[in-house]
N, C-alpha and C. Protein backbone atom coordinates (compact mmCIF):
# COMPACT_ATOMS: atom_id res chain seq x y z
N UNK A 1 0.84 -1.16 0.00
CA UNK A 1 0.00 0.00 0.00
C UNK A 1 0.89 1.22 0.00
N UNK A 2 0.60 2.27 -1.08
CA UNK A 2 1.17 3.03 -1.35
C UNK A 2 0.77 4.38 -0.37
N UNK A 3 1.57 5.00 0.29
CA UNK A 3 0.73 5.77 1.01
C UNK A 3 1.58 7.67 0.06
N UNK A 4 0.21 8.68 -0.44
CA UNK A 4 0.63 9.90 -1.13
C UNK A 4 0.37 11.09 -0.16
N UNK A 5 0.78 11.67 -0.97
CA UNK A 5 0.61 13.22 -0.32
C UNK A 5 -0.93 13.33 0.05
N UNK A 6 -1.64 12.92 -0.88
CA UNK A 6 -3.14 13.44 -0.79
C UNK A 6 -3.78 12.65 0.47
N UNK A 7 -3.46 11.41 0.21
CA UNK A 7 -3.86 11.39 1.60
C UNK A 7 -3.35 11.55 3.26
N UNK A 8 -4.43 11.36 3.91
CA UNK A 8 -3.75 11.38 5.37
C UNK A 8 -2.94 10.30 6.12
N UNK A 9 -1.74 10.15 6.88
CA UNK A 9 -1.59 8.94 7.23
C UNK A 9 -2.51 8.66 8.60
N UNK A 10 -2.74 7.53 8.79
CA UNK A 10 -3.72 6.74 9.70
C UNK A 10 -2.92 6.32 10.40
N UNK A 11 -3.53 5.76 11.74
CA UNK A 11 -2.54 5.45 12.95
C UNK A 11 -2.21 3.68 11.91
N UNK A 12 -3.11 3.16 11.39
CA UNK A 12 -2.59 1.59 11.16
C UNK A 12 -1.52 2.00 10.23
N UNK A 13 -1.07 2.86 8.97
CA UNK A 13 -0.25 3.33 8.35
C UNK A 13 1.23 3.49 9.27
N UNK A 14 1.28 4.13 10.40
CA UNK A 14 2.11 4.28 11.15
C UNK A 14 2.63 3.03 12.30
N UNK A 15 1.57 2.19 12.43
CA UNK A 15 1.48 0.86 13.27
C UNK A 15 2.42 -0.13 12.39
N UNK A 16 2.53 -0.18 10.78
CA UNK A 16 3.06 -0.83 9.55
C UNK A 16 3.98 -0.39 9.50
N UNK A 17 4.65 0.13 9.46
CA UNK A 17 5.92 0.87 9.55
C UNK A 17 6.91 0.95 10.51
N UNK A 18 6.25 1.36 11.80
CA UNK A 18 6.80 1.03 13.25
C UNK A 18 7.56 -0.67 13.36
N UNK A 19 6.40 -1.36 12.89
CA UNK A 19 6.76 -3.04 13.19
C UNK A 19 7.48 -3.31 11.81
N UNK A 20 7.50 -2.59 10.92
CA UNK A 20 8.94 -3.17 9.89
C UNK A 20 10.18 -2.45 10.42
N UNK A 21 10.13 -1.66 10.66
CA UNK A 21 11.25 -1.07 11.65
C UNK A 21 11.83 -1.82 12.75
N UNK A 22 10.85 -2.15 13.38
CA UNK A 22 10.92 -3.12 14.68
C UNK A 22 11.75 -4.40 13.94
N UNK A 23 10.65 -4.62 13.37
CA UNK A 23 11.88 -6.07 12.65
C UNK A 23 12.67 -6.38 12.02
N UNK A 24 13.09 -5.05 11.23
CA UNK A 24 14.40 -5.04 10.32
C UNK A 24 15.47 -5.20 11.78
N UNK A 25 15.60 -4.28 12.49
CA UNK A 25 16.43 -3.97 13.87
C UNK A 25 16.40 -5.66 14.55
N UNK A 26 15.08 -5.50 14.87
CA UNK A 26 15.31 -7.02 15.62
C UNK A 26 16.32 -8.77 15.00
N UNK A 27 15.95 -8.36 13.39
CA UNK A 27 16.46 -9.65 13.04
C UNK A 27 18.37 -9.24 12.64
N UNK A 28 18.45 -7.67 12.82
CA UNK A 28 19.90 -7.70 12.46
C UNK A 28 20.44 -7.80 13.98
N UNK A 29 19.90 -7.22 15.10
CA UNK A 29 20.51 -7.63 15.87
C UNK A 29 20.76 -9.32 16.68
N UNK A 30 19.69 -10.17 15.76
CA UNK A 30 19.73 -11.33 16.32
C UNK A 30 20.49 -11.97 15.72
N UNK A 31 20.96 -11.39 13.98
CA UNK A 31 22.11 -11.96 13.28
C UNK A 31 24.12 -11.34 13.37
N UNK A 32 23.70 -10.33 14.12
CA UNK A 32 24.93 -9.66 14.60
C UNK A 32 25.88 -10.92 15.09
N UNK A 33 25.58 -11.05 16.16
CA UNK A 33 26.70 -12.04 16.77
C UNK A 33 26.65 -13.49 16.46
N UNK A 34 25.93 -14.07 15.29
CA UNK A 34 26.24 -15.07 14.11
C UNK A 34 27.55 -14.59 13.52
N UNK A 35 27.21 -13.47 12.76
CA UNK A 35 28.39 -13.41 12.00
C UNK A 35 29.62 -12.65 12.54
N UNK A 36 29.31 -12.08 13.76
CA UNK A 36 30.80 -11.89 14.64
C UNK A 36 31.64 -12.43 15.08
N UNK A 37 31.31 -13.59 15.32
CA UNK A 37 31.53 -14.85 16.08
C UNK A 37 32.47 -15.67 14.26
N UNK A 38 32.33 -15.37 13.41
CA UNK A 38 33.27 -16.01 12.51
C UNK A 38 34.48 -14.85 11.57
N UNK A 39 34.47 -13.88 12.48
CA UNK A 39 36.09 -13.42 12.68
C UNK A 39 36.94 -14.16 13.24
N UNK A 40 38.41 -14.12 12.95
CA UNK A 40 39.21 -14.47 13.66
C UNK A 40 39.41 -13.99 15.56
N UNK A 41 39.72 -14.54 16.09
CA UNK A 41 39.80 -14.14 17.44
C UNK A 41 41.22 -13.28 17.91
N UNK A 42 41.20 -12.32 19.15
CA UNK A 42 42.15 -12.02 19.25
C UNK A 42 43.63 -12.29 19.65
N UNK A 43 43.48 -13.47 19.76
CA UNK A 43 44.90 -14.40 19.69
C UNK A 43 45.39 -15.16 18.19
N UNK A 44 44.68 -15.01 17.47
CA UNK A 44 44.88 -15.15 16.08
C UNK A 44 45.13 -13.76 15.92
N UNK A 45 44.83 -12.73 15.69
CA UNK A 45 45.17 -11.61 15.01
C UNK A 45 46.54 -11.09 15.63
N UNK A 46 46.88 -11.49 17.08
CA UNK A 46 47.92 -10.98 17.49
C UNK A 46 49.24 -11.80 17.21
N UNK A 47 49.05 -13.06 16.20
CA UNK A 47 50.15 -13.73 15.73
C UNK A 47 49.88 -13.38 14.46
N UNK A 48 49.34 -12.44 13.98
CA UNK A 48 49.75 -12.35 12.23
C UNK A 48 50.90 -11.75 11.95
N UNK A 49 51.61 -10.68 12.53
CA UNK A 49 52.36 -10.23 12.55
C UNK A 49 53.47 -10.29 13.88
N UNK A 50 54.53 -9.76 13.68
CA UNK A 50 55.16 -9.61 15.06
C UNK A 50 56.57 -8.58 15.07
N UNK A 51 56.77 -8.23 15.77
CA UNK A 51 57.84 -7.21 15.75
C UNK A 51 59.05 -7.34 16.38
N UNK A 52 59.99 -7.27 16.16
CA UNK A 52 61.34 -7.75 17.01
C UNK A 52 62.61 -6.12 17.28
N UNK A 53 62.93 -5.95 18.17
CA UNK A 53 64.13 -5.28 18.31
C UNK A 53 65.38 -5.46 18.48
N UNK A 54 65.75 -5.09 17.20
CA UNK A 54 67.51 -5.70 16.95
C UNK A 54 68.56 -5.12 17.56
N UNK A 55 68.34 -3.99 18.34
CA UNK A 55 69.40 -3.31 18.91
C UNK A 55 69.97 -4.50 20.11
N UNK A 56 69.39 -4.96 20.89
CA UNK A 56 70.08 -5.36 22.05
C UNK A 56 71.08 -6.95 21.63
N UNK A 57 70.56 -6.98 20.11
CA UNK A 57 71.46 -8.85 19.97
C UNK A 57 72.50 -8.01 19.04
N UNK A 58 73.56 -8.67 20.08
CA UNK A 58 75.06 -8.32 19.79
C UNK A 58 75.49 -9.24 18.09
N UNK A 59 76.46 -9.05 17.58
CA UNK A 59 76.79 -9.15 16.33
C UNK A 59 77.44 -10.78 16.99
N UNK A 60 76.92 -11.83 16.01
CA UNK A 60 77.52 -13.20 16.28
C UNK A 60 76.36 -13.77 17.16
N UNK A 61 75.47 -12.79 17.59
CA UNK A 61 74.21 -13.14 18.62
C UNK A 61 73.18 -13.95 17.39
N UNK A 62 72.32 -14.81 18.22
CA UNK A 62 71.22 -15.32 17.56
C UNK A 62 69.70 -15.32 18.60
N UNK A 63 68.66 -15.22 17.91
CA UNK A 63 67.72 -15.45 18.79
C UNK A 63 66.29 -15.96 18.02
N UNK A 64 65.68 -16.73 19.08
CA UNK A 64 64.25 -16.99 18.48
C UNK A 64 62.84 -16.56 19.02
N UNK A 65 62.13 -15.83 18.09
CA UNK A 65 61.05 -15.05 18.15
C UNK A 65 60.12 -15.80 17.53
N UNK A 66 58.37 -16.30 18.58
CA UNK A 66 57.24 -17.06 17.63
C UNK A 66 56.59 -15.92 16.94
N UNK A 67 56.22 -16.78 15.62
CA UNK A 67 55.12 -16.02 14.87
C UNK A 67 54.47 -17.44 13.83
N UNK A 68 52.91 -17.03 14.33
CA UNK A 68 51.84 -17.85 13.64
C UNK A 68 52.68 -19.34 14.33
N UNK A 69 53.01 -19.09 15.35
CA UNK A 69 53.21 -20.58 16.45
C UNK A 69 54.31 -21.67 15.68
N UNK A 70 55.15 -20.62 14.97
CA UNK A 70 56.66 -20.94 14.65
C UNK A 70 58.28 -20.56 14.98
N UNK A 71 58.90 -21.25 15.16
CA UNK A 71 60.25 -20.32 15.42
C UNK A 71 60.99 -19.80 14.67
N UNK A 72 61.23 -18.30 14.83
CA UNK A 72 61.62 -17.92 13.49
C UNK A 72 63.08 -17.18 14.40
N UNK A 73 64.28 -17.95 13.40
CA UNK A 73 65.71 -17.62 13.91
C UNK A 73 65.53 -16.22 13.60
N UNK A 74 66.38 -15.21 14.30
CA UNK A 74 67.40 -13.97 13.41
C UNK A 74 68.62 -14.08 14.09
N UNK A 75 69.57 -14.48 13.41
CA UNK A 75 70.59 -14.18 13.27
C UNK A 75 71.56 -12.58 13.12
N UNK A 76 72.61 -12.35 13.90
CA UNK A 76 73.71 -11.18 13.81
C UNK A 76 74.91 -11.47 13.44
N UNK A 77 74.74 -11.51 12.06
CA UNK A 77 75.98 -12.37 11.45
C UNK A 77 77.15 -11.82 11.39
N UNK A 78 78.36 -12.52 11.55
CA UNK A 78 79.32 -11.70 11.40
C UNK A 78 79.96 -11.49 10.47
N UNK A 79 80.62 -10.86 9.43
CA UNK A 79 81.45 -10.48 8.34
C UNK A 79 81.83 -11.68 7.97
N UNK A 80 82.66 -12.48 8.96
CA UNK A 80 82.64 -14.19 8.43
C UNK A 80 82.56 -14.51 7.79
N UNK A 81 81.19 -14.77 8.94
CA UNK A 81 79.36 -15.70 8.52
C UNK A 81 79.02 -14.83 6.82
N UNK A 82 79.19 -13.85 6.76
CA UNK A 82 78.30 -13.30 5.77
C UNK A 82 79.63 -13.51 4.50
N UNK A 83 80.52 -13.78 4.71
CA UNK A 83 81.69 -13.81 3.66
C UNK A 83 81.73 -15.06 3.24
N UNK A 84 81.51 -16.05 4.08
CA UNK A 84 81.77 -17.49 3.88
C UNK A 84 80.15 -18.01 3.26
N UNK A 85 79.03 -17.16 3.30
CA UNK A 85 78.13 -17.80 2.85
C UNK A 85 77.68 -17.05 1.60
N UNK A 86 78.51 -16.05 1.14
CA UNK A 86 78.37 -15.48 -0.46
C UNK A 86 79.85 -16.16 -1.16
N UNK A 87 80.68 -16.69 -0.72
CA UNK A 87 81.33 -17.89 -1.28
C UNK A 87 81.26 -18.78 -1.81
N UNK A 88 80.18 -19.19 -1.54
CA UNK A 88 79.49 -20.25 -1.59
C UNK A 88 78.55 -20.49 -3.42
N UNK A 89 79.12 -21.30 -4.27
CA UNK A 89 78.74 -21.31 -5.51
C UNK A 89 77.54 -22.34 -5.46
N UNK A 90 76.58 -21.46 -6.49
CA UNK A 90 75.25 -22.50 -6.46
C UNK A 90 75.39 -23.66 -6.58
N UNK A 91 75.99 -24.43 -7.34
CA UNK A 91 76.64 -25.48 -7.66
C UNK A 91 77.04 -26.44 -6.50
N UNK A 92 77.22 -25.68 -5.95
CA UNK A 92 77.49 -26.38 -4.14
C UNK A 92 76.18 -26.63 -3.41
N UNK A 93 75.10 -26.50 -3.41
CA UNK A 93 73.83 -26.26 -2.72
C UNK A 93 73.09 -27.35 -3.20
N UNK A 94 72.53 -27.93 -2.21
CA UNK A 94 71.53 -28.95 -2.34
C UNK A 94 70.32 -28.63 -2.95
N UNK A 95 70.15 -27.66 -2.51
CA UNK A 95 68.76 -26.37 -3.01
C UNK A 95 68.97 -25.64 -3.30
N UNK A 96 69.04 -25.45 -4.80
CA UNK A 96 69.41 -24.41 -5.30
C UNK A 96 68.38 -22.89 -5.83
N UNK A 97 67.03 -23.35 -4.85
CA UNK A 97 66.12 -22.30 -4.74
C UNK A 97 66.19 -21.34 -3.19
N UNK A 98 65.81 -19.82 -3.35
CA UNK A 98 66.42 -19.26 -2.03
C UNK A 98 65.11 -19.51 -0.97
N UNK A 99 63.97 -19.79 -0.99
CA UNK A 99 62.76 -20.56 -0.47
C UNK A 99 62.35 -19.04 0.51
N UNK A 100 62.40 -17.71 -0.31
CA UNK A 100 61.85 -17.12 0.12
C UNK A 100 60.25 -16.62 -0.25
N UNK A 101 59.65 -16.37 1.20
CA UNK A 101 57.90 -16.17 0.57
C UNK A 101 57.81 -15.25 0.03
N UNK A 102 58.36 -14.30 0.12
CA UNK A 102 58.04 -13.28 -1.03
C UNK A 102 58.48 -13.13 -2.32
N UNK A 103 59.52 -14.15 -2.77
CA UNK A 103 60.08 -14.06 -3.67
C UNK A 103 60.36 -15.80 -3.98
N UNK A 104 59.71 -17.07 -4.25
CA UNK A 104 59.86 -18.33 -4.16
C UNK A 104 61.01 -18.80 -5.23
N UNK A 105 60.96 -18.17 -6.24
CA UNK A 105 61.88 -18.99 -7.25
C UNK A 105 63.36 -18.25 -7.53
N UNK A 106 63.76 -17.35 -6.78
CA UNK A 106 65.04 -17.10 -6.47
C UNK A 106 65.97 -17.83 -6.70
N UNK A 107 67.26 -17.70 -6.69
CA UNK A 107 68.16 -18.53 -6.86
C UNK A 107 68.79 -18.54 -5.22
N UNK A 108 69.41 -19.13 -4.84
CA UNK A 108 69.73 -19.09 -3.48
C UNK A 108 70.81 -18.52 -3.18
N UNK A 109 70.99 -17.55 -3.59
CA UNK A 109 72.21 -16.60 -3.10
C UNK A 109 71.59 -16.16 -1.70
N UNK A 110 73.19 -15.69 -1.10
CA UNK A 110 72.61 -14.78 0.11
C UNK A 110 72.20 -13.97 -0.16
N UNK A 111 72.33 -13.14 -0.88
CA UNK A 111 71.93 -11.83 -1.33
C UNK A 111 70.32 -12.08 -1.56
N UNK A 112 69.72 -12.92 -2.05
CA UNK A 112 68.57 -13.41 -1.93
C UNK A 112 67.64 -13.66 -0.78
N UNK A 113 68.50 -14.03 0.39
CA UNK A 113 68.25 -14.69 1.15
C UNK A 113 68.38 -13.59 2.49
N UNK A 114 68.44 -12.39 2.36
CA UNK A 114 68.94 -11.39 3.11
C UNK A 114 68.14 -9.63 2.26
N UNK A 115 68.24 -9.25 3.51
CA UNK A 115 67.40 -7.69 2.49
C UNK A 115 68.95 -6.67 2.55
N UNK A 116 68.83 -6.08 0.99
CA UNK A 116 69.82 -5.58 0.50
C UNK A 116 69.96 -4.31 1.30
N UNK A 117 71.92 -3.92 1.83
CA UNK A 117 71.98 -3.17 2.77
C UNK A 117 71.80 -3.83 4.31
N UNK A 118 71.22 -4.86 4.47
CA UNK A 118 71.52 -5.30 6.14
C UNK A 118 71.55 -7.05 5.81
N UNK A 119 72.97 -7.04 5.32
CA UNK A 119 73.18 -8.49 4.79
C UNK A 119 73.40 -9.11 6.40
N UNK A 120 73.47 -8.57 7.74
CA UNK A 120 74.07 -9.08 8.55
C UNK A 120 73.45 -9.35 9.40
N UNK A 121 71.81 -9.31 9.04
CA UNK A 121 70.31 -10.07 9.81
C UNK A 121 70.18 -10.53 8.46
N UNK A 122 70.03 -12.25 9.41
CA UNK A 122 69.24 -13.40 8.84
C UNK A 122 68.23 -13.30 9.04
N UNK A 123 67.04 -14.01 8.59
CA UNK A 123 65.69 -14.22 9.65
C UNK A 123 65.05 -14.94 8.76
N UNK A 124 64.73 -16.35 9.23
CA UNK A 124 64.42 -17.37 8.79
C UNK A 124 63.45 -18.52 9.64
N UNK A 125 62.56 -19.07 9.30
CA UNK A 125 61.54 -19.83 9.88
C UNK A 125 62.46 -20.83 10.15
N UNK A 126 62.66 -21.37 11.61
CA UNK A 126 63.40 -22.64 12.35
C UNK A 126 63.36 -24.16 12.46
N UNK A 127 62.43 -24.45 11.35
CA UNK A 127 61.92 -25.53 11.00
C UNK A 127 62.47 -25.83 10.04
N UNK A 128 63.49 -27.65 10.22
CA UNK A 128 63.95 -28.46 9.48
C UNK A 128 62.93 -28.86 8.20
N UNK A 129 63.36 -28.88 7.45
CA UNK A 129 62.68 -29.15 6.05
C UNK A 129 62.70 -30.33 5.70
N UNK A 130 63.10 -31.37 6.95
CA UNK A 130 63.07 -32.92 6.52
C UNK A 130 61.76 -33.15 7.36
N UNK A 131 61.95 -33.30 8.86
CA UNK A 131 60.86 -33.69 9.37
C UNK A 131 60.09 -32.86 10.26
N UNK A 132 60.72 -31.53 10.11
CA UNK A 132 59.67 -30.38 11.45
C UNK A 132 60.40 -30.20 12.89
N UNK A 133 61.92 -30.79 12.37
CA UNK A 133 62.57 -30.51 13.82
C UNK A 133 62.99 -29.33 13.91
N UNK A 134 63.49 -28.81 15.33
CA UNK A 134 64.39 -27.43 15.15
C UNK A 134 65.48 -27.87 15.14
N UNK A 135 66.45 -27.01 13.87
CA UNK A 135 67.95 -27.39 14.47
C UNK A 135 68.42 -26.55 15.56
N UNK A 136 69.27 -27.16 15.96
CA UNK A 136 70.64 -26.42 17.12
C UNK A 136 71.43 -25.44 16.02
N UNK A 137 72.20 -24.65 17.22
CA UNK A 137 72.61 -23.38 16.59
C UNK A 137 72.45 -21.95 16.86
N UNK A 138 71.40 -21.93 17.93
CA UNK A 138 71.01 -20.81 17.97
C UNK A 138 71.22 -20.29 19.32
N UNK A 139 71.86 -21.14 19.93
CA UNK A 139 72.56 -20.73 21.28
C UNK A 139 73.98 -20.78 21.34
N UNK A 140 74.35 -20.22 21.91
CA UNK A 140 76.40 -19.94 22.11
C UNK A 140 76.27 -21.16 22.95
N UNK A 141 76.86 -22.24 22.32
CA UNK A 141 77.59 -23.77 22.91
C UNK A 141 76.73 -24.93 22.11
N UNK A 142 75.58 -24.72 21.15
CA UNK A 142 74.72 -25.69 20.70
C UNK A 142 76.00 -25.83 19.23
N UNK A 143 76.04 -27.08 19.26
CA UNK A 143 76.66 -27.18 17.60
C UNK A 143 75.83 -26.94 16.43
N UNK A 144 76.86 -26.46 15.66
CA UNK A 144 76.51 -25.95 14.50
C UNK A 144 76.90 -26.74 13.08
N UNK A 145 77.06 -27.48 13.17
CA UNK A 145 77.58 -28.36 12.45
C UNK A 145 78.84 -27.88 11.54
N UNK A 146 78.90 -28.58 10.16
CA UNK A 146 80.14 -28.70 9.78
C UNK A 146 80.50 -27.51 8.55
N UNK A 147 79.54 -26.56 8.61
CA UNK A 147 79.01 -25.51 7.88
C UNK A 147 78.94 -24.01 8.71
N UNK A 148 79.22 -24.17 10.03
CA UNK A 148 78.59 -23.51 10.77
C UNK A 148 77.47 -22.50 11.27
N UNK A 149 76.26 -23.36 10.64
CA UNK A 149 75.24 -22.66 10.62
C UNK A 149 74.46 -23.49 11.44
N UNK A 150 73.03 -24.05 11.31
CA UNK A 150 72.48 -24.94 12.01
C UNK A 150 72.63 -26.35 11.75
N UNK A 151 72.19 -27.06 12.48
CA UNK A 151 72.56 -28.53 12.60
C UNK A 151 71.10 -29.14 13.27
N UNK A 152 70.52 -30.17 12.83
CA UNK A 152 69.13 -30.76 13.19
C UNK A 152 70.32 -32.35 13.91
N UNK A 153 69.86 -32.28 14.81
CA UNK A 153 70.40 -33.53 15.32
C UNK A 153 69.58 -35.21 15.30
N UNK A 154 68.41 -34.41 14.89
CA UNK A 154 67.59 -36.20 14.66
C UNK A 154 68.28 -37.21 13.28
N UNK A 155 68.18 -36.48 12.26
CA UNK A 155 68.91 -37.01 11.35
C UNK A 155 70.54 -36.62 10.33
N UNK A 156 70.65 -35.18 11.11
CA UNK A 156 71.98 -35.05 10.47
C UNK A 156 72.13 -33.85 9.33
N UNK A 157 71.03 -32.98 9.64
CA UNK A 157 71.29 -31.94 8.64
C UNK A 157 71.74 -30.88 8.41
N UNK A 158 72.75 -30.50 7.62
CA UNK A 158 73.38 -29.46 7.70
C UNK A 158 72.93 -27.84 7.46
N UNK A 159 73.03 -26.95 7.99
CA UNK A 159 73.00 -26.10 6.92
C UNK A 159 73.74 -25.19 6.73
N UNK A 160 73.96 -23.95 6.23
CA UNK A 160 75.18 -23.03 6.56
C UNK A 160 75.14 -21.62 6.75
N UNK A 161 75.88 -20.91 6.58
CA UNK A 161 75.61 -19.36 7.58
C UNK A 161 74.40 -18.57 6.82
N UNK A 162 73.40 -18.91 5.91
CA UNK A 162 72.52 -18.73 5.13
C UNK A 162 72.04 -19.37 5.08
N UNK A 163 71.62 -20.33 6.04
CA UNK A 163 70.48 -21.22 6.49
C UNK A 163 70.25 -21.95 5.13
N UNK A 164 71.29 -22.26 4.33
CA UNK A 164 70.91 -23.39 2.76
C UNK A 164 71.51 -24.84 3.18
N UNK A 165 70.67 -25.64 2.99
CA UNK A 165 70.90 -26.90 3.54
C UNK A 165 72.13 -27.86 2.71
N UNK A 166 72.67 -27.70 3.77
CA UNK A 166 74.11 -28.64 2.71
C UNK A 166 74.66 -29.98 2.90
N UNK A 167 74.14 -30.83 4.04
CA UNK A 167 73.93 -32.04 3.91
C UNK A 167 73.13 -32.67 4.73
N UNK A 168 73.05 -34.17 4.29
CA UNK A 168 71.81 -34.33 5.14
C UNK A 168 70.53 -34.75 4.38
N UNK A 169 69.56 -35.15 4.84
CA UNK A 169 68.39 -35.58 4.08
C UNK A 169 67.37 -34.62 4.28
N UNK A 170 67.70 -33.28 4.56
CA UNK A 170 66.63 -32.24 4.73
C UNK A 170 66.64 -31.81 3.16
N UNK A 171 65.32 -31.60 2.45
CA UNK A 171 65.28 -31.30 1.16
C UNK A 171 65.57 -30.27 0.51
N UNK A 172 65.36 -29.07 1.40
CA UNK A 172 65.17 -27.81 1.01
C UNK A 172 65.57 -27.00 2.05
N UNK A 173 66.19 -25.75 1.68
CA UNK A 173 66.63 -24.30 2.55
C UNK A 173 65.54 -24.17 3.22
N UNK A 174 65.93 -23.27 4.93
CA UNK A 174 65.41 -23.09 5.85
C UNK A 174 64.11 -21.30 5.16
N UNK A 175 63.48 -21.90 5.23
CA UNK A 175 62.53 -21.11 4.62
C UNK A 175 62.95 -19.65 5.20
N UNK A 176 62.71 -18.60 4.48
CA UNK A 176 62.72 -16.93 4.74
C UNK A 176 61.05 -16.50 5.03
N UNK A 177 60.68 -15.74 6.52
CA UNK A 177 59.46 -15.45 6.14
C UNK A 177 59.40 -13.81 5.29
N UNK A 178 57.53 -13.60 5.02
CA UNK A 178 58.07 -12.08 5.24
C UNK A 178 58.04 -11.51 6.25
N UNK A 179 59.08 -10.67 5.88
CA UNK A 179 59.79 -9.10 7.39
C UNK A 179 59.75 -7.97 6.09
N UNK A 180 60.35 -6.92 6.78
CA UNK A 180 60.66 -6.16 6.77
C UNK A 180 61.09 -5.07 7.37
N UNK A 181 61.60 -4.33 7.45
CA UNK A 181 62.94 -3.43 8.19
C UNK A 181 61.87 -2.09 8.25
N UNK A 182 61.75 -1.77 9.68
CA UNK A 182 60.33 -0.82 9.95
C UNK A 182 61.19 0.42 10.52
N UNK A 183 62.32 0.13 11.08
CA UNK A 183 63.46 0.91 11.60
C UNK A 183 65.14 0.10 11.03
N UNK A 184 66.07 0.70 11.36
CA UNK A 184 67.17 0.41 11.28
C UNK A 184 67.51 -0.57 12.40
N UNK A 185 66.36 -0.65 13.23
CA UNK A 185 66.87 -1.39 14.51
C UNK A 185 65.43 -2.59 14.81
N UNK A 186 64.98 -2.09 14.04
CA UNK A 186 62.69 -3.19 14.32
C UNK A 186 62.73 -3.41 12.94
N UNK A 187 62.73 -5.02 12.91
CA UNK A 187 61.98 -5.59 11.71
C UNK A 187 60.31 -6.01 12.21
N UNK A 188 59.60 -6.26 11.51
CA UNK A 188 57.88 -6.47 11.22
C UNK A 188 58.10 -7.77 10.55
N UNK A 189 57.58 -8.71 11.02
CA UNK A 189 57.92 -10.52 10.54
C UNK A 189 56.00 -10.69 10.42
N UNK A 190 55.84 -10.72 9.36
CA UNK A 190 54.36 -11.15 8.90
C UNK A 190 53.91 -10.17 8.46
């Protein structure tokens, strides 16, 4: 029912209206917290990302920071570490992809494997690529194997100061997540 200018409105005119009002309101608020309830929660949203401060890990320092309920190394490499693992000819590498997420089909250089200008943070997801172990390495006295980078002790895998797996039955380089450099001193990992 069309209600015009010409005519008058009537209280039942206004009674029709009131109760579609009433029930538009009523059924969104009874569908509100249906579909609120299939957001993510706030312990999911507070692992999407994560933030780390690099000032206090000394150079040769390593440490591990979770994100999305993984361990993700960074490394403070030293001139070495960072000399002995751009030495390193593809040809030598088990994996010769740099297994970074933002960039997957790379070649596995460090330079790949590192953001250009701060070759001397690593930061790499801590999970063996054979079976889901962590390697050792990331503490001052854990061996590092014969590469001196990490070492998985369940089966023997190597990897080297660029986390590229060099022996061993682990298949593939220690994955890179994304970061990025938010300060000279705070990377943003996710």
């Amino acid at each position: 029912m069309a209600i015009t200018m010409d005519e008058p409105v009537t209280r039942r005119d206004f009674i029709h209206i009131a109760a579609t009002a009433f029930t538009t309101i009523g059924a969104a608020a009874a569908l509100w917290p249906l579909i609120s309830q299939m957001n993510p929660d706030r312990s999911a949203l507070s692992l999407a990302s994560t933030e780390l401060d690099l000032a206090p890990i000394q150079e040769g320092q390593a440490v591990t920071v979770m994100w999305r309920g993984k361990p993700i190394f960074v490394r403070h490499r030293t001139a070495d570490e960072i000399q002995k693992a751009k030495a390193v000819p593809l040809s030598d590498l088990k994996d010769p992809i740099a297994r970074v997420v933002d960039a997957p089909d790379e070649p596995a250089t460090d330079e790949n494997r590192t953001k250009a200008g701060k070759e001397q943070w690593l930061v790499m997801i801590g999970i063996c690529t054979h079976l889901g172990c962590i390697p050792k390495g990331q503490k001052n006295g854990d061996e590092k194997g014969a590469y001196g980078g990490w070492f998985c002790p369940c089966h023997g895998s190597m990897y080297d100061t660029a986390g590229r797996i060099r022996q061993g039955p682990a298949p593939q380089n220690l994955a890179i997540p994304p970061y990025a450099f938010e300060t000279d001193t705070k990377i943003k990992i996710g």
